[in-house]
ModelCIF file with pLDDT and N, C-alpha, C, O atoms, coordinates in Angstrom:
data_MODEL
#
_entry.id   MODEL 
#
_entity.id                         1 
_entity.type                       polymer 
_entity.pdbx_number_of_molecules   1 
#
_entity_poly.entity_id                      1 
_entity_poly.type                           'polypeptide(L)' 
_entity_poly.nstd_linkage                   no 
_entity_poly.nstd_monomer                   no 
_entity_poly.pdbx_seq_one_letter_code       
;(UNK)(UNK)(UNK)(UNK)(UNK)(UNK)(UNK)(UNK)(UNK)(UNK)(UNK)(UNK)(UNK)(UNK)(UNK)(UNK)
(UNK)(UNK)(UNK)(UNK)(UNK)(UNK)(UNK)(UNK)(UNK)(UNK)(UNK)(UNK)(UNK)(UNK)(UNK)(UNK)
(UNK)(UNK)
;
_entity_poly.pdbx_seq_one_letter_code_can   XXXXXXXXXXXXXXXXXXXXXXXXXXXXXXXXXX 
_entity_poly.pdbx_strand_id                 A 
#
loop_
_entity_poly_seq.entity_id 
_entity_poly_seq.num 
_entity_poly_seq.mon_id 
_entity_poly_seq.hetero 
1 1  UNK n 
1 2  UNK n 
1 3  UNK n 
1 4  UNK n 
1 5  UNK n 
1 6  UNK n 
1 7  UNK n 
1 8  UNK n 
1 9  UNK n 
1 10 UNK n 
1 11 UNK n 
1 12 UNK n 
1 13 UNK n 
1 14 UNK n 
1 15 UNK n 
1 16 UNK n 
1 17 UNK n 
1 18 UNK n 
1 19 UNK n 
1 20 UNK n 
1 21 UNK n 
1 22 UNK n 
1 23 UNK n 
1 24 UNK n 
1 25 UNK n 
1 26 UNK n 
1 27 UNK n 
1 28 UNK n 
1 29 UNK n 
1 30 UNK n 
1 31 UNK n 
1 32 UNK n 
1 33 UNK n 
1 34 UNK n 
#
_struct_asym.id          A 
_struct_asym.entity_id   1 
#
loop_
_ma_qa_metric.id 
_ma_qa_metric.mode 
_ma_qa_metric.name 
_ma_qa_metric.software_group_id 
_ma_qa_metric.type 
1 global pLDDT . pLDDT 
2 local  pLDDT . pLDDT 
#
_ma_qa_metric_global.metric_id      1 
_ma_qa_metric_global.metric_value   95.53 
_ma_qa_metric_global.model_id       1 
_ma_qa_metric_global.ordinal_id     1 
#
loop_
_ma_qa_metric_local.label_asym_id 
_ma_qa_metric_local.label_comp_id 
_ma_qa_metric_local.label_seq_id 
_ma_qa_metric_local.metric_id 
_ma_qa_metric_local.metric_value 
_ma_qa_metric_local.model_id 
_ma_qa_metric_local.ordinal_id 
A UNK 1  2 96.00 1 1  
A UNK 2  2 96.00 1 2  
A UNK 3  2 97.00 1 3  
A UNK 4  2 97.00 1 4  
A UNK 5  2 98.00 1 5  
A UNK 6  2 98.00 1 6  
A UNK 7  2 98.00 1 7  
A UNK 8  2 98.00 1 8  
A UNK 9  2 98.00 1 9  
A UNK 10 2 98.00 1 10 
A UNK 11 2 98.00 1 11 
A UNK 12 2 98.00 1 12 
A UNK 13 2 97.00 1 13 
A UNK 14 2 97.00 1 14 
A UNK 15 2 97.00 1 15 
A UNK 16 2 98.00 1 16 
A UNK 17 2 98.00 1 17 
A UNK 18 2 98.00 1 18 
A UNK 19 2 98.00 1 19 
A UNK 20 2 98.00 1 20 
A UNK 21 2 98.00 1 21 
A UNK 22 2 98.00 1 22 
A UNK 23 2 98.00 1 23 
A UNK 24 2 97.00 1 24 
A UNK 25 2 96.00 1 25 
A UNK 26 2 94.00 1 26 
A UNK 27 2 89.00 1 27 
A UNK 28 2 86.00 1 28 
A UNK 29 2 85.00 1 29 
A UNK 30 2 87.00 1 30 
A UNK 31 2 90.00 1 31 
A UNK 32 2 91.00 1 32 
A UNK 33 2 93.00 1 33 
A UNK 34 2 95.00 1 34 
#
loop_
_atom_site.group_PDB 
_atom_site.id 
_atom_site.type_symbol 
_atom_site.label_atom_id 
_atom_site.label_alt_id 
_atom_site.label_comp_id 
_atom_site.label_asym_id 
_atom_site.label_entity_id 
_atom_site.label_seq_id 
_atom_site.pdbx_PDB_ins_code 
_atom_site.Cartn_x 
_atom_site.Cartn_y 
_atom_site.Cartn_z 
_atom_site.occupancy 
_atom_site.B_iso_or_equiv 
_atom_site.pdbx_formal_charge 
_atom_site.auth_seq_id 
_atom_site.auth_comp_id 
_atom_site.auth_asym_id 
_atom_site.auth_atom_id 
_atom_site.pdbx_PDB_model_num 
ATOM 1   N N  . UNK A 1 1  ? 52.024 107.921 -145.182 1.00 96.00 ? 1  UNK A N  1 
ATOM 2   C CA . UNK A 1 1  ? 52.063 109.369 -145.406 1.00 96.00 ? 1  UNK A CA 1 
ATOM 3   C C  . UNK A 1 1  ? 50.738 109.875 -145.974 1.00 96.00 ? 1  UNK A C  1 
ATOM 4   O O  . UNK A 1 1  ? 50.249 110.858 -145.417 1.00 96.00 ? 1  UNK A O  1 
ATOM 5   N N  . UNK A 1 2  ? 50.098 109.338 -147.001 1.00 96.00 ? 2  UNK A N  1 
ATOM 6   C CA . UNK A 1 2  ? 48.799 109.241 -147.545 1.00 96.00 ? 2  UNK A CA 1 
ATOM 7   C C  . UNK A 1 2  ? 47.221 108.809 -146.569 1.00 96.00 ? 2  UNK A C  1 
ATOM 8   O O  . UNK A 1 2  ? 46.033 109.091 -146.728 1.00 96.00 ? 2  UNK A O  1 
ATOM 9   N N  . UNK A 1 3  ? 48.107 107.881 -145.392 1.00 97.00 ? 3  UNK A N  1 
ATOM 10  C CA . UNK A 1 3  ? 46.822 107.631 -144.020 1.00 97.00 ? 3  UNK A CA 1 
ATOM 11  C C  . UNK A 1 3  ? 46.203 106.398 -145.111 1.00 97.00 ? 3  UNK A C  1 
ATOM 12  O O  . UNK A 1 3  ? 45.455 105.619 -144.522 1.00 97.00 ? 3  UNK A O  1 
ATOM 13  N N  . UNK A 1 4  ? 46.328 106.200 -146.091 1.00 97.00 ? 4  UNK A N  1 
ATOM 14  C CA . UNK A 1 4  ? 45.882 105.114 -147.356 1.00 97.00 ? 4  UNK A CA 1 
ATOM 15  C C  . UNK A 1 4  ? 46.278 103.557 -147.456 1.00 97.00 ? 4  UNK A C  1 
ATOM 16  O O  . UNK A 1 4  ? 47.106 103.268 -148.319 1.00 97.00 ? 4  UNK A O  1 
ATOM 17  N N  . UNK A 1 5  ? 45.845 102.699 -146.782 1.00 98.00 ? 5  UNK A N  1 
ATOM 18  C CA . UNK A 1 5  ? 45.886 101.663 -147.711 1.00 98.00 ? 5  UNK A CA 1 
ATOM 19  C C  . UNK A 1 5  ? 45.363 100.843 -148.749 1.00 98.00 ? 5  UNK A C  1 
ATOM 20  O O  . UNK A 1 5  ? 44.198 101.186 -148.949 1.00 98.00 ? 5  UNK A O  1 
ATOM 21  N N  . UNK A 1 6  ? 45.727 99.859  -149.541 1.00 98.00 ? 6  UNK A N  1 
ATOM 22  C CA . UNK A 1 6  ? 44.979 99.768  -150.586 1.00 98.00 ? 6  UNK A CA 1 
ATOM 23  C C  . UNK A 1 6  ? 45.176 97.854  -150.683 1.00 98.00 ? 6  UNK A C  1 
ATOM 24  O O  . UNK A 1 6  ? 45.932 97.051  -150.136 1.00 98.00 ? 6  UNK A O  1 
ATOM 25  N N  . UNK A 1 7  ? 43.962 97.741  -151.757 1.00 98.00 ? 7  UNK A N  1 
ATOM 26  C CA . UNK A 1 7  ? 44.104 96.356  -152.266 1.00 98.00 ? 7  UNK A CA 1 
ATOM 27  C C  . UNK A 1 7  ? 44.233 96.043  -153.442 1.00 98.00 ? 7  UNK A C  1 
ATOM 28  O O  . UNK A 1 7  ? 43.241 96.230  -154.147 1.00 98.00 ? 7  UNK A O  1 
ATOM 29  N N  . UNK A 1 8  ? 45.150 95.613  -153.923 1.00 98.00 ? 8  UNK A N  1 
ATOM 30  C CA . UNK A 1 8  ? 45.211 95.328  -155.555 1.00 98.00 ? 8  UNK A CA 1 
ATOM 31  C C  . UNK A 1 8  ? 44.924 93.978  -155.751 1.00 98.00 ? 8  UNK A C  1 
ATOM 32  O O  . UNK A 1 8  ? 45.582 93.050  -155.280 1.00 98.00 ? 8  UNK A O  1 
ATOM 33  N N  . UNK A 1 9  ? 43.670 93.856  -156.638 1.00 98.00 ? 9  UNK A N  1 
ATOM 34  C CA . UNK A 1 9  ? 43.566 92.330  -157.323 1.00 98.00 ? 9  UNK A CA 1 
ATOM 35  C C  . UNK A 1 9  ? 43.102 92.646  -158.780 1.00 98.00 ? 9  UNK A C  1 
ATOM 36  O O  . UNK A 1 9  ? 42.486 93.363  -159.569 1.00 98.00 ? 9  UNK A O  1 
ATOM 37  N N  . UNK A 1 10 ? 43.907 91.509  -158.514 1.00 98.00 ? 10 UNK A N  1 
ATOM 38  C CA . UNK A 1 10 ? 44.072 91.246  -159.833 1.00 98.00 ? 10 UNK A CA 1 
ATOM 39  C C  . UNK A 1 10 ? 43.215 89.330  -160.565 1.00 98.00 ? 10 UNK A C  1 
ATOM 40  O O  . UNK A 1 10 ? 42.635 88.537  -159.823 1.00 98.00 ? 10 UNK A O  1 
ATOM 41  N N  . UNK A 1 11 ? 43.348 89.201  -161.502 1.00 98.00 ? 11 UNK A N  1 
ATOM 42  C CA . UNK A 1 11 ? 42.729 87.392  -161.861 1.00 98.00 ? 11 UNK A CA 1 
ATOM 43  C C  . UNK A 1 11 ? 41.118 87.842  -160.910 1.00 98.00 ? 11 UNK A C  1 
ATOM 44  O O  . UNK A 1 11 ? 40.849 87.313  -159.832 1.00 98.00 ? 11 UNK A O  1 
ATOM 45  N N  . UNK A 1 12 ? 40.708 88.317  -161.219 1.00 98.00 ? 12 UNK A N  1 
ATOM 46  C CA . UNK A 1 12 ? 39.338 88.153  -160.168 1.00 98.00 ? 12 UNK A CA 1 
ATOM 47  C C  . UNK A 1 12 ? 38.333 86.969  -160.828 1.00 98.00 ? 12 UNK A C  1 
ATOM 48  O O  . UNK A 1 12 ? 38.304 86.613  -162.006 1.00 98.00 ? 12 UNK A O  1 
ATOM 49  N N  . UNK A 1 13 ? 37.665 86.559  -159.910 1.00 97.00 ? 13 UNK A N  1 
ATOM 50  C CA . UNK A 1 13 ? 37.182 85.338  -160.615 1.00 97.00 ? 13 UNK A CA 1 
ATOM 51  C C  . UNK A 1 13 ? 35.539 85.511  -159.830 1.00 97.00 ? 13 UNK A C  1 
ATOM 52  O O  . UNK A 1 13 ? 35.463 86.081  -158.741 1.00 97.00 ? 13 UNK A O  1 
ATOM 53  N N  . UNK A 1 14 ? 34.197 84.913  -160.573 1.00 97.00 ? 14 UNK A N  1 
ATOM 54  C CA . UNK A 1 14 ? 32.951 85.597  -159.794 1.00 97.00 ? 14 UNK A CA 1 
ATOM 55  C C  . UNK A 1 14 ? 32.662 85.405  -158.529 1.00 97.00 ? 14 UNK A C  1 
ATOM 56  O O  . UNK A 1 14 ? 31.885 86.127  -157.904 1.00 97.00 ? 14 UNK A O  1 
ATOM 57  N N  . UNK A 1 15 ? 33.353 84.272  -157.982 1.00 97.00 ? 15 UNK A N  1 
ATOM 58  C CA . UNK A 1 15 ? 33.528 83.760  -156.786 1.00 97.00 ? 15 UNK A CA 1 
ATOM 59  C C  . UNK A 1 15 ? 34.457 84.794  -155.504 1.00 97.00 ? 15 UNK A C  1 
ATOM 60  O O  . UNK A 1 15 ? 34.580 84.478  -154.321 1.00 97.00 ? 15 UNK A O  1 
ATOM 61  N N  . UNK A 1 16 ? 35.032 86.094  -156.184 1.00 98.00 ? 16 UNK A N  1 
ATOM 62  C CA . UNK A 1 16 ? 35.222 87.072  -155.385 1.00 98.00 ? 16 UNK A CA 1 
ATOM 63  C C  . UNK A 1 16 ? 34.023 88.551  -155.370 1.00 98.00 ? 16 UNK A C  1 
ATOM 64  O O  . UNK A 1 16 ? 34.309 89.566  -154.734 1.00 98.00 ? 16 UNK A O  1 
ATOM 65  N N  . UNK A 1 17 ? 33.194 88.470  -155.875 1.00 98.00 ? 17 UNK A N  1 
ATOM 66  C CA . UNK A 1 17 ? 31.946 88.947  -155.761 1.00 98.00 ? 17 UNK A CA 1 
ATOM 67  C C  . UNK A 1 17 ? 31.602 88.903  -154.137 1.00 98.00 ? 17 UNK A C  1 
ATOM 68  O O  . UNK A 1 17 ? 31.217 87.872  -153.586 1.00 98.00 ? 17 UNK A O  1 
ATOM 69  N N  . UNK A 1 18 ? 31.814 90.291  -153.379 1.00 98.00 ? 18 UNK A N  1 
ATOM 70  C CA . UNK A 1 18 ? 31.501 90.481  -152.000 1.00 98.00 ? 18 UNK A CA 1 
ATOM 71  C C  . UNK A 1 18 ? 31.585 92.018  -151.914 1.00 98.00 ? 18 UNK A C  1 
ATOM 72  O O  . UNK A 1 18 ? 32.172 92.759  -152.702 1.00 98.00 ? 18 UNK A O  1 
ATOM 73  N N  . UNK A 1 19 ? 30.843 92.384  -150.739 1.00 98.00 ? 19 UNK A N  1 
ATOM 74  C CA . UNK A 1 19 ? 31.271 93.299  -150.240 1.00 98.00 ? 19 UNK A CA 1 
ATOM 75  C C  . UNK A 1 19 ? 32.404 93.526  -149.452 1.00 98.00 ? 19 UNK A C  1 
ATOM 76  O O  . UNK A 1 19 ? 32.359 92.803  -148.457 1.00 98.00 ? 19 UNK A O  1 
ATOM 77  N N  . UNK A 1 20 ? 33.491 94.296  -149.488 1.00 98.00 ? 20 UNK A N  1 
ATOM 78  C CA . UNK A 1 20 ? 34.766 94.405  -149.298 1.00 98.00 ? 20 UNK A CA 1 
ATOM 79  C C  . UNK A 1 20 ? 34.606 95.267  -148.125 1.00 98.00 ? 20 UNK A C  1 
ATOM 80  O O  . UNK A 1 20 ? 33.881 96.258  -148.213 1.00 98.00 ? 20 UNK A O  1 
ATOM 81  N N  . UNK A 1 21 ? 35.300 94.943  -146.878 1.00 98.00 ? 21 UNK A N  1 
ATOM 82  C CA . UNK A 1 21 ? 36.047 95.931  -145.941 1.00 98.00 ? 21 UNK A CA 1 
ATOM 83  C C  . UNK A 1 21 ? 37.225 96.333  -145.725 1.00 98.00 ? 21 UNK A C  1 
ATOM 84  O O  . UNK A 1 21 ? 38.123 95.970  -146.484 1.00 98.00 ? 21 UNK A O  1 
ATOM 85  N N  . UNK A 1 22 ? 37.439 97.018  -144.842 1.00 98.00 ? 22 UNK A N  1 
ATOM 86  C CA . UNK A 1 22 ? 38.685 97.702  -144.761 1.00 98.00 ? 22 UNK A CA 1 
ATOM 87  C C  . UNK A 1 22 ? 38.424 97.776  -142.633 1.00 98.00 ? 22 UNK A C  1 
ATOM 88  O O  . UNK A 1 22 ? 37.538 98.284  -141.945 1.00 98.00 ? 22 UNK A O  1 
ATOM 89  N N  . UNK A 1 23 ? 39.356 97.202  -142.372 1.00 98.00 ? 23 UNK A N  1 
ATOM 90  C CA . UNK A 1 23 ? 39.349 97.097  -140.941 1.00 98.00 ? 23 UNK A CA 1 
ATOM 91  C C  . UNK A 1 23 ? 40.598 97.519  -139.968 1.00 98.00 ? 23 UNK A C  1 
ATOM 92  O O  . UNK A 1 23 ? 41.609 96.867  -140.227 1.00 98.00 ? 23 UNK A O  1 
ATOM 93  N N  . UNK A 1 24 ? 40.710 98.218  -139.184 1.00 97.00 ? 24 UNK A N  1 
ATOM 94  C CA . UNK A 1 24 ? 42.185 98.726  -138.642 1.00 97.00 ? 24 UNK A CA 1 
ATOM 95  C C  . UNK A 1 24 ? 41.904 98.451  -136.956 1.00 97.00 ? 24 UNK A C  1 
ATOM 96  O O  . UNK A 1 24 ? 40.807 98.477  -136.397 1.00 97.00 ? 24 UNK A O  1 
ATOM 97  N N  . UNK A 1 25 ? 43.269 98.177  -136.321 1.00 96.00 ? 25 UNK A N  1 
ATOM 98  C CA . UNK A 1 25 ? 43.183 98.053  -135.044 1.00 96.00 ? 25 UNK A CA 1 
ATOM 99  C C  . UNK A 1 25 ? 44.664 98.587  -134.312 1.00 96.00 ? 25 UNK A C  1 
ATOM 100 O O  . UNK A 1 25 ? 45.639 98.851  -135.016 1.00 96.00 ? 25 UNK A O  1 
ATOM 101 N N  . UNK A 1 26 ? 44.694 98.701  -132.907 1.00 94.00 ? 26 UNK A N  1 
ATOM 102 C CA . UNK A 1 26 ? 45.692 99.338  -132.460 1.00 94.00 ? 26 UNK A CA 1 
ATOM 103 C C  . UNK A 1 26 ? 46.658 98.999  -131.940 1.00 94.00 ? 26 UNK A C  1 
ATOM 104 O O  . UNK A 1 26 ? 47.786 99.488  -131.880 1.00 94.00 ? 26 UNK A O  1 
ATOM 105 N N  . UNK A 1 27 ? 46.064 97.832  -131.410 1.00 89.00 ? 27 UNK A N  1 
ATOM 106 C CA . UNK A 1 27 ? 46.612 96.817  -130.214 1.00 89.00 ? 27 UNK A CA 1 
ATOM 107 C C  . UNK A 1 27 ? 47.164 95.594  -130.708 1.00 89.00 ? 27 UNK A C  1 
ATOM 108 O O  . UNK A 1 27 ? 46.758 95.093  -131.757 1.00 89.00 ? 27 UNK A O  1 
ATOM 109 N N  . UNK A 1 28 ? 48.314 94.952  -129.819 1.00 86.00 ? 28 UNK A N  1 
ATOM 110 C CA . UNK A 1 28 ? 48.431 93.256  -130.365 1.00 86.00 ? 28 UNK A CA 1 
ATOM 111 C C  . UNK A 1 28 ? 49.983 93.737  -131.362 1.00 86.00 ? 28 UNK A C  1 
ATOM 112 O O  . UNK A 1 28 ? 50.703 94.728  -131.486 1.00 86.00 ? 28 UNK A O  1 
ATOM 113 N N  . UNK A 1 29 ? 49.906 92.548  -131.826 1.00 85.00 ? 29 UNK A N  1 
ATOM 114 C CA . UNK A 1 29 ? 51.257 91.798  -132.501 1.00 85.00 ? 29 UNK A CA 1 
ATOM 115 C C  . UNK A 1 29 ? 50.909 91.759  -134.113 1.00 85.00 ? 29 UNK A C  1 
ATOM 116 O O  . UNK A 1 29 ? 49.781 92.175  -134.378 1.00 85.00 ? 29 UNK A O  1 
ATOM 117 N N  . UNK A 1 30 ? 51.556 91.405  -135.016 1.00 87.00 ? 30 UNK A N  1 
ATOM 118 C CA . UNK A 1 30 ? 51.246 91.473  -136.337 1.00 87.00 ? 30 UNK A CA 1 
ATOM 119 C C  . UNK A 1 30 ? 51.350 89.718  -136.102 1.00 87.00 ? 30 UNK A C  1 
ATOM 120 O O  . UNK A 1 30 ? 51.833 89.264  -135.065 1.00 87.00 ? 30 UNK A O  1 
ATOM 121 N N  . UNK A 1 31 ? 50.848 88.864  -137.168 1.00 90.00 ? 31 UNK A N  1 
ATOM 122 C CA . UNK A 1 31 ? 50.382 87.319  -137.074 1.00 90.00 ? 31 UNK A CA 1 
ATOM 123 C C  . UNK A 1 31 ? 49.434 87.373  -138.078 1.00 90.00 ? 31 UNK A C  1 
ATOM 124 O O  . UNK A 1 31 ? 49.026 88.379  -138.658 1.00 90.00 ? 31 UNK A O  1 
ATOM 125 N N  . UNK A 1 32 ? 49.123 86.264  -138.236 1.00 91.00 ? 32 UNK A N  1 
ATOM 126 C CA . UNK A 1 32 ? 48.426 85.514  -138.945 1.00 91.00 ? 32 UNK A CA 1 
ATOM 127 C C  . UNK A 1 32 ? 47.277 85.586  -139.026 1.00 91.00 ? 32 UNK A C  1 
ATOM 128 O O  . UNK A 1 32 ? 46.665 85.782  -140.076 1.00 91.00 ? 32 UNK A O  1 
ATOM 129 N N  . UNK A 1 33 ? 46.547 85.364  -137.374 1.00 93.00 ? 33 UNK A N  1 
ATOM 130 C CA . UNK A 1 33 ? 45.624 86.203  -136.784 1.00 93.00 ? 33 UNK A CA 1 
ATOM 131 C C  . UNK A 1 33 ? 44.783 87.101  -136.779 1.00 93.00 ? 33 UNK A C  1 
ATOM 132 O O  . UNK A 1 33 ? 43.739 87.109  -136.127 1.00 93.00 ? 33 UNK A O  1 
ATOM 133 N N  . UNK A 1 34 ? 45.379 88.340  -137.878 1.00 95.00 ? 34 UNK A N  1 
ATOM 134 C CA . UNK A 1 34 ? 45.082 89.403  -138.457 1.00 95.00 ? 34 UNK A CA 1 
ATOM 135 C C  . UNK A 1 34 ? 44.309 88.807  -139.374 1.00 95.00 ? 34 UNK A C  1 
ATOM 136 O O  . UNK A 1 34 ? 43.745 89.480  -140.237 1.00 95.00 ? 34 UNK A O  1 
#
């Protein structure tokens, strides 16, 4: 309803130090894959 998704973390540790994306697609099956 918001068009929003989000990521919650939490315990972060420096080894999650990255630049973060956000990626969407249209097609296909939901899996693992993703």
């Amino acid at each position: 309803a918001k068009n929003t998704a989000y990521l919650q973390m939490n315990g972060l540790k420096p080894e999650d130090t990255a630049v973060y994306y956000c990626s969407a697609v249209d097609k296909g099956y939901g899996g693992p894959w993703l």
